[in-house]
C-alpha atoms as a PDB file:
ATOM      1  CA  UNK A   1     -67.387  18.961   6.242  1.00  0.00           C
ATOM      2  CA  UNK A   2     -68.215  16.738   9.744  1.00  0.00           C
ATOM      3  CA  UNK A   3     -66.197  14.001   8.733  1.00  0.00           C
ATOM      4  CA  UNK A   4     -62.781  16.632   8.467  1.00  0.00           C
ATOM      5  CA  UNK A   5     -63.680  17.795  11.934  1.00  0.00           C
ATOM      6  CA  UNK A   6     -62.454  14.609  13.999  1.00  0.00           C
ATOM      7  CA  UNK A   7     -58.993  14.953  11.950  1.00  0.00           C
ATOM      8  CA  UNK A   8     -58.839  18.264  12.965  1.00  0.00           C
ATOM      9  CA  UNK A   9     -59.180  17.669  16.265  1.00  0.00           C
ATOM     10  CA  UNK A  10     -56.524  14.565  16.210  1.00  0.00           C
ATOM     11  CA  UNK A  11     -53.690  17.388  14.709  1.00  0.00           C
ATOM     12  CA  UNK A  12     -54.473  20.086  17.481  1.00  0.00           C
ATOM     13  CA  UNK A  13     -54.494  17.496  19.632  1.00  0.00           C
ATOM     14  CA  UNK A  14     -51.110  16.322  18.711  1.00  0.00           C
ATOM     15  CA  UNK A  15     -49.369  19.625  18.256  1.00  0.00           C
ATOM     16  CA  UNK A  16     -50.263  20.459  21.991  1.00  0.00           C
ATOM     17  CA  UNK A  17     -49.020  16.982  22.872  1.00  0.00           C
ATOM     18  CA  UNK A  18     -45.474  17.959  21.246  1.00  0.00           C
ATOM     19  CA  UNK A  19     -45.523  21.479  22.651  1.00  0.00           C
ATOM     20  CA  UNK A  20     -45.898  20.112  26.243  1.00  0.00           C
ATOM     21  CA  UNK A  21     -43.085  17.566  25.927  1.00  0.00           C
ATOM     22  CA  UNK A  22     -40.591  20.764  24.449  1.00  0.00           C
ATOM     23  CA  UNK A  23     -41.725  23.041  27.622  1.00  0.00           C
ATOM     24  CA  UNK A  24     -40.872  19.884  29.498  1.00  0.00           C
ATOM     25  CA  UNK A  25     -38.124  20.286  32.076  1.00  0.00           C
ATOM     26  CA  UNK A  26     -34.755  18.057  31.204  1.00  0.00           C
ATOM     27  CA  UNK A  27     -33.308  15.996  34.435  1.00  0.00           C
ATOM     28  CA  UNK A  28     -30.186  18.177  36.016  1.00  0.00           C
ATOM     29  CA  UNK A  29     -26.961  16.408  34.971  1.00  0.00           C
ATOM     30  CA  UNK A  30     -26.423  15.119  38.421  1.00  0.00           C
ATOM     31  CA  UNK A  31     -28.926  13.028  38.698  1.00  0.00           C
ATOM     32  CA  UNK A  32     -27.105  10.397  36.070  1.00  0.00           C
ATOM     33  CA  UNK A  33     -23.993  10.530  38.552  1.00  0.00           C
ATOM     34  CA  UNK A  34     -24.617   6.926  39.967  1.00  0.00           C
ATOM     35  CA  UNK A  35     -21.679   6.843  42.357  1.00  0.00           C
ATOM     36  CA  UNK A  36     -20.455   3.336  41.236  1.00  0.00           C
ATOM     37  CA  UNK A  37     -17.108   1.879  41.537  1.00  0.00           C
ATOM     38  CA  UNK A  38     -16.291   1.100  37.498  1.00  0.00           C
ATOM     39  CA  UNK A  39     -12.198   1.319  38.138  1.00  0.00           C
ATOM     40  CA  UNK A  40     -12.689   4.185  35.195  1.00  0.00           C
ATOM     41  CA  UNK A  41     -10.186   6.611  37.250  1.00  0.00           C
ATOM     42  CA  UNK A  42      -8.263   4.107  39.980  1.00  0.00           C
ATOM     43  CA  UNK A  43      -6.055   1.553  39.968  1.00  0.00           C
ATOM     44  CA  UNK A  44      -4.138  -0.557  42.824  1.00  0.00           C
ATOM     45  CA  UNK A  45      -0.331  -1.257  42.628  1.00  0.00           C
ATOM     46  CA  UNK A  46       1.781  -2.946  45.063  1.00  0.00           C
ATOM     47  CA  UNK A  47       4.279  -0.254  45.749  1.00  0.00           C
ATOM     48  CA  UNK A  48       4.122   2.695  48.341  1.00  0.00           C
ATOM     49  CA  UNK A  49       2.348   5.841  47.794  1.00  0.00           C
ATOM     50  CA  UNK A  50       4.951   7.758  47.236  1.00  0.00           C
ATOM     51  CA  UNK A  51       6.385   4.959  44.276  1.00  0.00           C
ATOM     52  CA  UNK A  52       3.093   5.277  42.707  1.00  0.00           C
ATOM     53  CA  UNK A  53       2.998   9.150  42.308  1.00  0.00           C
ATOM     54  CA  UNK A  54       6.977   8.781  40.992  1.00  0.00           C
ATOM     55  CA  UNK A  55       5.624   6.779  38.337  1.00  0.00           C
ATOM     56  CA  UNK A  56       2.880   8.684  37.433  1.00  0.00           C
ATOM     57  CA  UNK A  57       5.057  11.595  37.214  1.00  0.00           C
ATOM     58  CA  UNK A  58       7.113   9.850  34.699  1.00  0.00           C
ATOM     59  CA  UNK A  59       4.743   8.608  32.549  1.00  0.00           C
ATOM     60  CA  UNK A  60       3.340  12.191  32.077  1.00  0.00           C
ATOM     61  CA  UNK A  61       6.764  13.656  31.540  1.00  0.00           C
ATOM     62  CA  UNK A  62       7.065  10.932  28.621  1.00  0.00           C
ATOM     63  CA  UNK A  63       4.081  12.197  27.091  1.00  0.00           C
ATOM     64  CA  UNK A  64       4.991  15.837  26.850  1.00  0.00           C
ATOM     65  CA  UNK A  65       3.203  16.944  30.142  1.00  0.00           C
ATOM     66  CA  UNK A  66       4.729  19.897  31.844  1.00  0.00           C
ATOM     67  CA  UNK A  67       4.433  19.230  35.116  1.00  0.00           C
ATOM     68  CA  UNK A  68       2.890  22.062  37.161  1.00  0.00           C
ATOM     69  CA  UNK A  69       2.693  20.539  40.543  1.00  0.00           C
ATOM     70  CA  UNK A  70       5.047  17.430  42.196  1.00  0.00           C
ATOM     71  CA  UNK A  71       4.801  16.217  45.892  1.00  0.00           C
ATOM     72  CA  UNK A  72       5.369  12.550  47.319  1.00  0.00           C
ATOM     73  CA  UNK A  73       1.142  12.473  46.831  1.00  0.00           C
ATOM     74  CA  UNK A  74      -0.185  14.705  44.453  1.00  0.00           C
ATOM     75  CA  UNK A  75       1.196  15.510  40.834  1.00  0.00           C
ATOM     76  CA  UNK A  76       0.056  17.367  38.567  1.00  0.00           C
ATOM     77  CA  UNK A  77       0.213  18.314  34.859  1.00  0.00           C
ATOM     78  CA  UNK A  78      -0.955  19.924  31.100  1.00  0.00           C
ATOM     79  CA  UNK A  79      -0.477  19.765  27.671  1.00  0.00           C
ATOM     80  CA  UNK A  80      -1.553  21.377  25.195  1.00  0.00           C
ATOM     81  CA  UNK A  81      -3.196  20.386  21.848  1.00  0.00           C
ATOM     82  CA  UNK A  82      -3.562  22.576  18.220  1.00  0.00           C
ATOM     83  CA  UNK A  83      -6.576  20.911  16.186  1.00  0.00           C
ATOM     84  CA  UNK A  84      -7.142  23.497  13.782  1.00  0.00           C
ATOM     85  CA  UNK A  85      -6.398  26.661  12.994  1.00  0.00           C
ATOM     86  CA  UNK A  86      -9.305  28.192  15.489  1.00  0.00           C
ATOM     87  CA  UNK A  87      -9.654  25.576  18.299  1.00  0.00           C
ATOM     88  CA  UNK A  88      -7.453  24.495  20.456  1.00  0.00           C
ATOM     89  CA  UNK A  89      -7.303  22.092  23.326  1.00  0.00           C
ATOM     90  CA  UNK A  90      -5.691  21.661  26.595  1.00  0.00           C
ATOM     91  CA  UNK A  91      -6.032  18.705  28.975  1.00  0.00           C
ATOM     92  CA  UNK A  92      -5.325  18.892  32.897  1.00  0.00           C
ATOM     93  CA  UNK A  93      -3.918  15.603  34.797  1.00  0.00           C
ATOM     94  CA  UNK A  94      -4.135  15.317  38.345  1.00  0.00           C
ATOM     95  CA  UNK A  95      -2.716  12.071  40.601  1.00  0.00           C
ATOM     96  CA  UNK A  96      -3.351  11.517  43.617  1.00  0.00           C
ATOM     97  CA  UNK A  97      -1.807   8.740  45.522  1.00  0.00           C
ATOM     98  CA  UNK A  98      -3.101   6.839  48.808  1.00  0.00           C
ATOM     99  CA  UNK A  99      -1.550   4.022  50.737  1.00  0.00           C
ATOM    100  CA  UNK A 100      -3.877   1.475  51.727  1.00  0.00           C
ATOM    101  CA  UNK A 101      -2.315   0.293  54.594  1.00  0.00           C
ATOM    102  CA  UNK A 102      -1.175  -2.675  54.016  1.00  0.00           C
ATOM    103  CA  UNK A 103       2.025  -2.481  55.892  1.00  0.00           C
ATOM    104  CA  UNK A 104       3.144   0.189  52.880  1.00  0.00           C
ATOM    105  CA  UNK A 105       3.497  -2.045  50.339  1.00  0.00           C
ATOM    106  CA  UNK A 106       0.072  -1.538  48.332  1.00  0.00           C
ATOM    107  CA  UNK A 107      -1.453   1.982  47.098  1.00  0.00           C
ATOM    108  CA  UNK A 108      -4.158   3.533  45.401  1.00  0.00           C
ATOM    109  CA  UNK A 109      -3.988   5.792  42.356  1.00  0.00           C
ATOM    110  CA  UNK A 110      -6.856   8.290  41.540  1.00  0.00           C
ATOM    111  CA  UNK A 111      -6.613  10.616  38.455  1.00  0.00           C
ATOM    112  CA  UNK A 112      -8.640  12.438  36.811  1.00  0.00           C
ATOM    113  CA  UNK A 113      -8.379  14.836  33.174  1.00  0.00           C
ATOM    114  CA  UNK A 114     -10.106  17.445  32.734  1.00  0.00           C
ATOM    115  CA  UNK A 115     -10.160  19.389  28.732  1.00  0.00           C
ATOM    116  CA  UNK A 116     -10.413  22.617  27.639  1.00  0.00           C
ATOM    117  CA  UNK A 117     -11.886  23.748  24.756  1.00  0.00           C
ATOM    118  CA  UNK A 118     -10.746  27.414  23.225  1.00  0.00           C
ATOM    119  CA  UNK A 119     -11.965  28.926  20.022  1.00  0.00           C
ATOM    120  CA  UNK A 120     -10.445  32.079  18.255  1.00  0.00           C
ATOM    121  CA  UNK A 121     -12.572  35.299  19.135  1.00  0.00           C
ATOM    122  CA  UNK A 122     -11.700  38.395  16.804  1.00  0.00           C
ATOM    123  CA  UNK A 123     -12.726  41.711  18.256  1.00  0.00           C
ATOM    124  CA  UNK A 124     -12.655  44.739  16.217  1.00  0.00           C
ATOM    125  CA  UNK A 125     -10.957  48.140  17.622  1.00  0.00           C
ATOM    126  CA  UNK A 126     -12.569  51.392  17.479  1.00  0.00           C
ATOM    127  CA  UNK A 127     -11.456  54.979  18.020  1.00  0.00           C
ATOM    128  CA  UNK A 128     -13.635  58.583  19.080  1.00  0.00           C
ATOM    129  CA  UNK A 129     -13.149  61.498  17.315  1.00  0.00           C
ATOM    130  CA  UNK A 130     -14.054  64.566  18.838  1.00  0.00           C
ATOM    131  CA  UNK A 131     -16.139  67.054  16.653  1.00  0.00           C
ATOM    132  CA  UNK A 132     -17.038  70.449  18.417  1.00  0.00           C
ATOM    133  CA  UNK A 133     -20.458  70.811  17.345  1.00  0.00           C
ATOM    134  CA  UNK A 134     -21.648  66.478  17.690  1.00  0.00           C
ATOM    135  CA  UNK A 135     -19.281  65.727  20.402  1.00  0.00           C
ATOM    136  CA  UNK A 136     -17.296  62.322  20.554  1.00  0.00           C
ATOM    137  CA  UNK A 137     -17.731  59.905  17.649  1.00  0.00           C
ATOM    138  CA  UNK A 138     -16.823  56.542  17.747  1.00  0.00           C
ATOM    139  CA  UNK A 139     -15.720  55.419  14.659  1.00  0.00           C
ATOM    140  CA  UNK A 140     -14.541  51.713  13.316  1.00  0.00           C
ATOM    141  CA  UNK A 141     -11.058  51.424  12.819  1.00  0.00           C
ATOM    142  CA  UNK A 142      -8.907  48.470  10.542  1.00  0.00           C
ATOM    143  CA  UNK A 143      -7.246  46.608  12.600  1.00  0.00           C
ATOM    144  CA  UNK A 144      -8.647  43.719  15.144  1.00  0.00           C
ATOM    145  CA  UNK A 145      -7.179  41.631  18.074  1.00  0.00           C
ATOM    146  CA  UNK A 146      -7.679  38.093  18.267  1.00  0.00           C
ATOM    147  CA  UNK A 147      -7.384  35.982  21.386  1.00  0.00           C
ATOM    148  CA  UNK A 148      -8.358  32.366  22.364  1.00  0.00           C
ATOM    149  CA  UNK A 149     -11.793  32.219  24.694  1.00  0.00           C
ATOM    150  CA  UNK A 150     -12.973  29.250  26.168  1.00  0.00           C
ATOM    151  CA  UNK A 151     -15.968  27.423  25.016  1.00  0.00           C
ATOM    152  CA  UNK A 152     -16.205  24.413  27.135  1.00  0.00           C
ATOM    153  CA  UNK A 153     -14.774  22.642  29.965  1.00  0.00           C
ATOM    154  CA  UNK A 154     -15.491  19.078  30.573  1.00  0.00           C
ATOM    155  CA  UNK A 155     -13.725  15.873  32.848  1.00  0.00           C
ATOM    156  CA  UNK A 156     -12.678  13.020  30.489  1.00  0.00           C
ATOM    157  CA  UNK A 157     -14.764  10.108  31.358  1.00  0.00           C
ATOM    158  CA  UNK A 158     -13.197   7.622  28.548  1.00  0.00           C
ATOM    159  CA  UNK A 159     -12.424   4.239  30.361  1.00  0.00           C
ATOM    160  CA  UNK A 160      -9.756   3.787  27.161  1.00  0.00           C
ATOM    161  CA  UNK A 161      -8.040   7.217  27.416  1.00  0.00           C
ATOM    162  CA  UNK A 162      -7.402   6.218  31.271  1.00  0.00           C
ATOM    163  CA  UNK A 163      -6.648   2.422  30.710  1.00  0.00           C
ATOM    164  CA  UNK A 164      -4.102   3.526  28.293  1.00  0.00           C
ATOM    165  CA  UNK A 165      -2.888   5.567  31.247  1.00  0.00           C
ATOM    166  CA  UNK A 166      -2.235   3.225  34.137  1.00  0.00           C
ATOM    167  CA  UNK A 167      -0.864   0.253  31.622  1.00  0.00           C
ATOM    168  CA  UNK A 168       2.020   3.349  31.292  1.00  0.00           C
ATOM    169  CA  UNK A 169       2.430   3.653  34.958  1.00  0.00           C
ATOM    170  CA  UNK A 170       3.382   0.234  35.301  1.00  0.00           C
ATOM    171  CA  UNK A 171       6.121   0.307  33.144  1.00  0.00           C
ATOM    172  CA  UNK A 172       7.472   3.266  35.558  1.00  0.00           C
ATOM    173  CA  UNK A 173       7.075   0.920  38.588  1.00  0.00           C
ATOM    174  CA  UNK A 174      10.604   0.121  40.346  1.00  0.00           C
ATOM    175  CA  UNK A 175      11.761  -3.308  38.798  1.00  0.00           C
ATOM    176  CA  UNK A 176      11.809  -5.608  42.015  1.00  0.00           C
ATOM    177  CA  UNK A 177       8.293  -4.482  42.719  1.00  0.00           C
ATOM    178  CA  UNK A 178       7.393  -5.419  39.278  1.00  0.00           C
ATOM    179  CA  UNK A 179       9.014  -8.687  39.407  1.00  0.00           C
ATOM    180  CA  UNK A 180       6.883  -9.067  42.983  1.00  0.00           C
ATOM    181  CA  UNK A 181       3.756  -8.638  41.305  1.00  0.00           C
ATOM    182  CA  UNK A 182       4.870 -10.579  37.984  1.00  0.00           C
ATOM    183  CA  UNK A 183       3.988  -7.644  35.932  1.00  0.00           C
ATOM    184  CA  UNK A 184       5.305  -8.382  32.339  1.00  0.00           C
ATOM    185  CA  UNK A 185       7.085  -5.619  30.049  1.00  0.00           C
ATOM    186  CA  UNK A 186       4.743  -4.046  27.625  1.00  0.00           C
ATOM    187  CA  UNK A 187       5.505  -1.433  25.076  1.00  0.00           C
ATOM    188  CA  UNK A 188       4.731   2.315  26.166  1.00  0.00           C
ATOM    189  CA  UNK A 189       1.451   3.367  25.214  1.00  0.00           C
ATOM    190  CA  UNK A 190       0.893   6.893  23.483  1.00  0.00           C
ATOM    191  CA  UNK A 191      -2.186   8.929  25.432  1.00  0.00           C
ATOM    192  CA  UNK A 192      -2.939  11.145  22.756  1.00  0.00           C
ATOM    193  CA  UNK A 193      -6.145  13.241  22.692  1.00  0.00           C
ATOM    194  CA  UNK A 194      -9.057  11.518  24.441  1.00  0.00           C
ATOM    195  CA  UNK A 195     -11.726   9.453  22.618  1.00  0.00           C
ATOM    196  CA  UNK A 196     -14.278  12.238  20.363  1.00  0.00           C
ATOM    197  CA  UNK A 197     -18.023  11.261  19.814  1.00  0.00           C
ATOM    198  CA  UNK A 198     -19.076   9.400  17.371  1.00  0.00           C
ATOM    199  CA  UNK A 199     -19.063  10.893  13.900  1.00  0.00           C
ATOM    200  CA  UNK A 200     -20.822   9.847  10.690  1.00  0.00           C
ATOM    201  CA  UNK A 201     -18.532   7.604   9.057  1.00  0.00           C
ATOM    202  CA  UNK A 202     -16.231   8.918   5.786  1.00  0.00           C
ATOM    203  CA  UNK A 203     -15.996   7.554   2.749  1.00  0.00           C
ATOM    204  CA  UNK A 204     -13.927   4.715   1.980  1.00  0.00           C
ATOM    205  CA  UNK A 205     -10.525   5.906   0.999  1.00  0.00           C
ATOM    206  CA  UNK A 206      -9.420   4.326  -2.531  1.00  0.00           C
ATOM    207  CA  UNK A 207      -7.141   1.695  -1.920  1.00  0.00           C
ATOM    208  CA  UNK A 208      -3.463   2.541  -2.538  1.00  0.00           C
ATOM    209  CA  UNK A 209      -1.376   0.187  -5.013  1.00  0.00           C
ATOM    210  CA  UNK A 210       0.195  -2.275  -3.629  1.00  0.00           C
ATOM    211  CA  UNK A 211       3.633  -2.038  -4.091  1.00  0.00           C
ATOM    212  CA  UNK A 212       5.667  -3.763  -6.409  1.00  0.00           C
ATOM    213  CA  UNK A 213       7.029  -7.010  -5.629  1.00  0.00           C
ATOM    214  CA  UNK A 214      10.539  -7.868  -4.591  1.00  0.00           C
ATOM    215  CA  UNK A 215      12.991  -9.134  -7.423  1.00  0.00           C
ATOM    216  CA  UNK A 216      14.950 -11.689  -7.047  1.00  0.00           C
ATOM    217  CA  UNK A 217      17.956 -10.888  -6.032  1.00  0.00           C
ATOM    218  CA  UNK A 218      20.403 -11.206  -8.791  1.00  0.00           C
ATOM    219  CA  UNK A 219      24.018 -12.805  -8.246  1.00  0.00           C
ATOM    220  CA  UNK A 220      27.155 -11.247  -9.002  1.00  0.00           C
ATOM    221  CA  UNK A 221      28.796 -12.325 -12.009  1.00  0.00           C
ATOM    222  CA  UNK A 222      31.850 -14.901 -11.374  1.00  0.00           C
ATOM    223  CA  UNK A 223      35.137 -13.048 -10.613  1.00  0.00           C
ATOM    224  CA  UNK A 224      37.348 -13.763 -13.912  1.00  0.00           C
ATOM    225  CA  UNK A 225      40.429 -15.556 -13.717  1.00  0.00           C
ATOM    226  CA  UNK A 226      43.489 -13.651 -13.194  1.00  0.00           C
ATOM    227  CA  UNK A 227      45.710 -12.989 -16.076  1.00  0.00           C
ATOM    228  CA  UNK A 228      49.111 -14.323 -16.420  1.00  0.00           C
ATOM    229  CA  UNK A 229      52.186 -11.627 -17.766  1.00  0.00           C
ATOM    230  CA  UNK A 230      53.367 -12.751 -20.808  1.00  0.00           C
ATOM    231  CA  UNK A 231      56.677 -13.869 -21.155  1.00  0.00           C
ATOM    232  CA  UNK A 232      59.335 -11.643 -22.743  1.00  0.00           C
ATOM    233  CA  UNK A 233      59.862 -14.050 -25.551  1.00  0.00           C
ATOM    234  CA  UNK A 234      62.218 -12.194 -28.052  1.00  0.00           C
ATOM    235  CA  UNK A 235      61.983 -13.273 -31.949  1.00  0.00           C
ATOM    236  CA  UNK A 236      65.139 -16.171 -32.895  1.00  0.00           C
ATOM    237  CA  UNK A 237      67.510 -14.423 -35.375  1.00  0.00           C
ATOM    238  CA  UNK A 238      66.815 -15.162 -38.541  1.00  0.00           C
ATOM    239  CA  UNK A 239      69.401 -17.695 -40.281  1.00  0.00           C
ATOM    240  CA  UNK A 240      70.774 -16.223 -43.280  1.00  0.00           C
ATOM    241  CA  UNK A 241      70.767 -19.134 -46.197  1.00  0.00           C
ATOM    242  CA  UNK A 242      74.247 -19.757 -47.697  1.00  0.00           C
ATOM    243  CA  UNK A 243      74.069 -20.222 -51.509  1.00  0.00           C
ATOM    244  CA  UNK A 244      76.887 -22.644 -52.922  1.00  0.00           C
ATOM    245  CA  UNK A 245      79.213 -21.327 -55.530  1.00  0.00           C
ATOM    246  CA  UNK A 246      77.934 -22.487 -59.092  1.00  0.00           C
ATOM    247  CA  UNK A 247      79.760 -25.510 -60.813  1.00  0.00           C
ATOM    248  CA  UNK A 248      82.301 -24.802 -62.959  1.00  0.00           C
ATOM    249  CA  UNK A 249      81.566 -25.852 -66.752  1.00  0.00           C
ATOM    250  CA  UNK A 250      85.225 -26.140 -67.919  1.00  0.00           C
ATOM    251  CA  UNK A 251      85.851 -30.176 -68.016  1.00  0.00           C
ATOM    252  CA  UNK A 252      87.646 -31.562 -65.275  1.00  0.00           C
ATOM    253  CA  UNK A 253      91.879 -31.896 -66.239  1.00  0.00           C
ATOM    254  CA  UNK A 254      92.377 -35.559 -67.726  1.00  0.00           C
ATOM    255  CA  UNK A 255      96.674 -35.616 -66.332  1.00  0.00           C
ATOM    256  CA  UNK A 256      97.756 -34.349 -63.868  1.00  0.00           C
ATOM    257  CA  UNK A 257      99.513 -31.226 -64.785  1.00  0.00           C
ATOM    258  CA  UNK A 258     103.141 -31.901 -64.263  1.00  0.00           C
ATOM    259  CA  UNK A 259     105.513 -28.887 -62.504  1.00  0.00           C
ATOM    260  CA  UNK A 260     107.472 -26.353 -64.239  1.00  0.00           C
ATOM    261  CA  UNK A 261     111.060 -27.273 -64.074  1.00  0.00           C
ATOM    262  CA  UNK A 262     113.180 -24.668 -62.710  1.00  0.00           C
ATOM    263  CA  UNK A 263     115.425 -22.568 -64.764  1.00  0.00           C
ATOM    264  CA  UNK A 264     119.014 -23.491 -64.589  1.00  0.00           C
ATOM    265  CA  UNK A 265     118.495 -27.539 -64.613  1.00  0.00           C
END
C-alpha cells in the first residue's frame, strides 16, 4: 500500500504537468513574420516599370487570369479553380511595379497571391402557417438553397508557385531588352494551383504494361514486270494433202497402136 503511493503521486503529477502546457497560450502568428529579404515575392529586370507590369499582365492573361485591374504600375487579376464537387478555390494576383532609378532602365516587381477557400453550405427553407387558436407555426419545407461560403483565406507563401511565376515574365520581356540582359528562351511554365501540404503518401500505382514493341517495318513486295500484249498471231491454213490417182493394172501396150485409116483411101 506505501510503496503505490509515490506512483501515484508521479501520475497526478504528470497529468497537471500536461494540463498546464494545453492551457498554455500559443505565440500570435506575427511573431514568426521575420521581415527578411528571401526574393520569395520580388524580382529585378532590366526594363522600365511600366515594361515590367506589361509583362506581367501577359503572363497572367496566358494563364487564364481575368484581369480585374491594369495601369502602367499595378495589375491585377483571378482565376478560379473547381477541386471537387463542394470546394472550390480562387486565387488573387497583384503586381506591382517600381523603377529603381537607374536612369529607367532597371525595375522591381512585387506580387503577391492570395487563395480562397469556399465550401458548399446547404440551408434548408421553412414556411409559417397561421393557425387561429396557436398562432404562427413554422414548419420545414422540401426544398433547400445551396451557396458557396468561405472557409479560409490565406497569402501563398510557396517560393516554387512564385519562381514559376517570374521565369514566365521573362519570356514577356521586349526582345532587345532580353538580348541586353542575355536572357535565354525557355519554354512557358504552367502556374497551376499552388503547392498543398504534405500528405501521407498513396500507394504505389501497379505498373502499366509496357507497350508492345515496334515491328520491323516490312518492305513492299517488288513491283512485277509489266506484261507484254500478245501478238495477233492467226493459225497457217491448213494444207490439204493431194492423193495420187492409183496405178492402173492393165499392162502397158507392147506397139504402138497404129491410126485408123480414113474411109475413102
Amino acid at each position: 500500500m506505501f510503496k503505490s503511493f509515490p506512483i501515484r503521486v508521479a501520475g497526478l503529477a504528470l497529468l497537471l504537468a500536461v494540463a498546464a502546457g494545453c492551457s498554455s497560450k500559443k505565440a500570435p502568428i506575427y511573431e514568426h513574420e521575420n521581415f527578411d529579404d528571401s526574393g520569395t515575392f520580388s524580382r529585378s529586370y532590366p526594363v522600365t516599370d511600366a515594361q515590367t507590369c506589361e509583362a506581367a499582365r501577359r503572363a497572367l492573361l496566358s494563364q487564364g487570369y481575368i484581369i480585374t485591374s491594369a495601369d502602367p504600375k499595378l495589375v491585377s487579376g483571378h482565376k478560379s479553380f473547381q477541386q471537387t464537387g463542394e470546394s472550390h478555390l480562387e486565387i488573387s494576383f497583384s503586381v506591382v511595379c517600381a523603377d529603381d532609378g537607374s536612369e529607367g532602365l532597371h525595375a522591381t516587381m512585387f506580387a503577391n497571391a492570395l487563395q480562397d477557400r469556399y465550401a458548399l453550405k446547404k440551408t434548408n427553407n421553412s414556411a409559417s402557417v397561421g393557425v387561429g387558436v396557436l398562432g404562427s407555426v413554422s414548419m420545414p419545407i422540401g426544398s433547400s438553397d445551396d451557396s458557396m461560403v468561405k472557409v479560409a483565406s490565406e497569402t501563398v507563401s510557396s517560393p516554387k508557385f512564385y519562381e514559376r511565376f517570374f521565369t514566365l515574365v521573362e519570356l514577356f520581356l521586349p526582345p532587345e531588352a532580353k538580348k541586353a540582359a542575355h536572357i535565354k528562351e525557355k519554354p512557358k511554365p504552367d502556374l497551376g494551383v499552388p503547392e498543398a501540404k504534405a500528405a501521407p503518401a498513396a500507394p504505389a500505382a501497379e505498373s502499366a504494361p509496357a507497350p508492345p514493341a515496334a515491328s520491323e517495318p516490312v518492305a513492299p513486295p517488288p513491283e512485277a514486270a509489266p506484261i507484254a500484249p500478245a501478238e495477233n498471231t492467226e493459225p497457217a491454213p491448213a494444207t490439204e494433202t493431194v492423193t495420187p490417182p492409183p496405178e492402173s493394172s492393165l499392162p502397158p501396150p507392147t506397139e504402138p497402136i497404129s491410126a485408123i485409116p480414113a474411109s475413102g483411101q
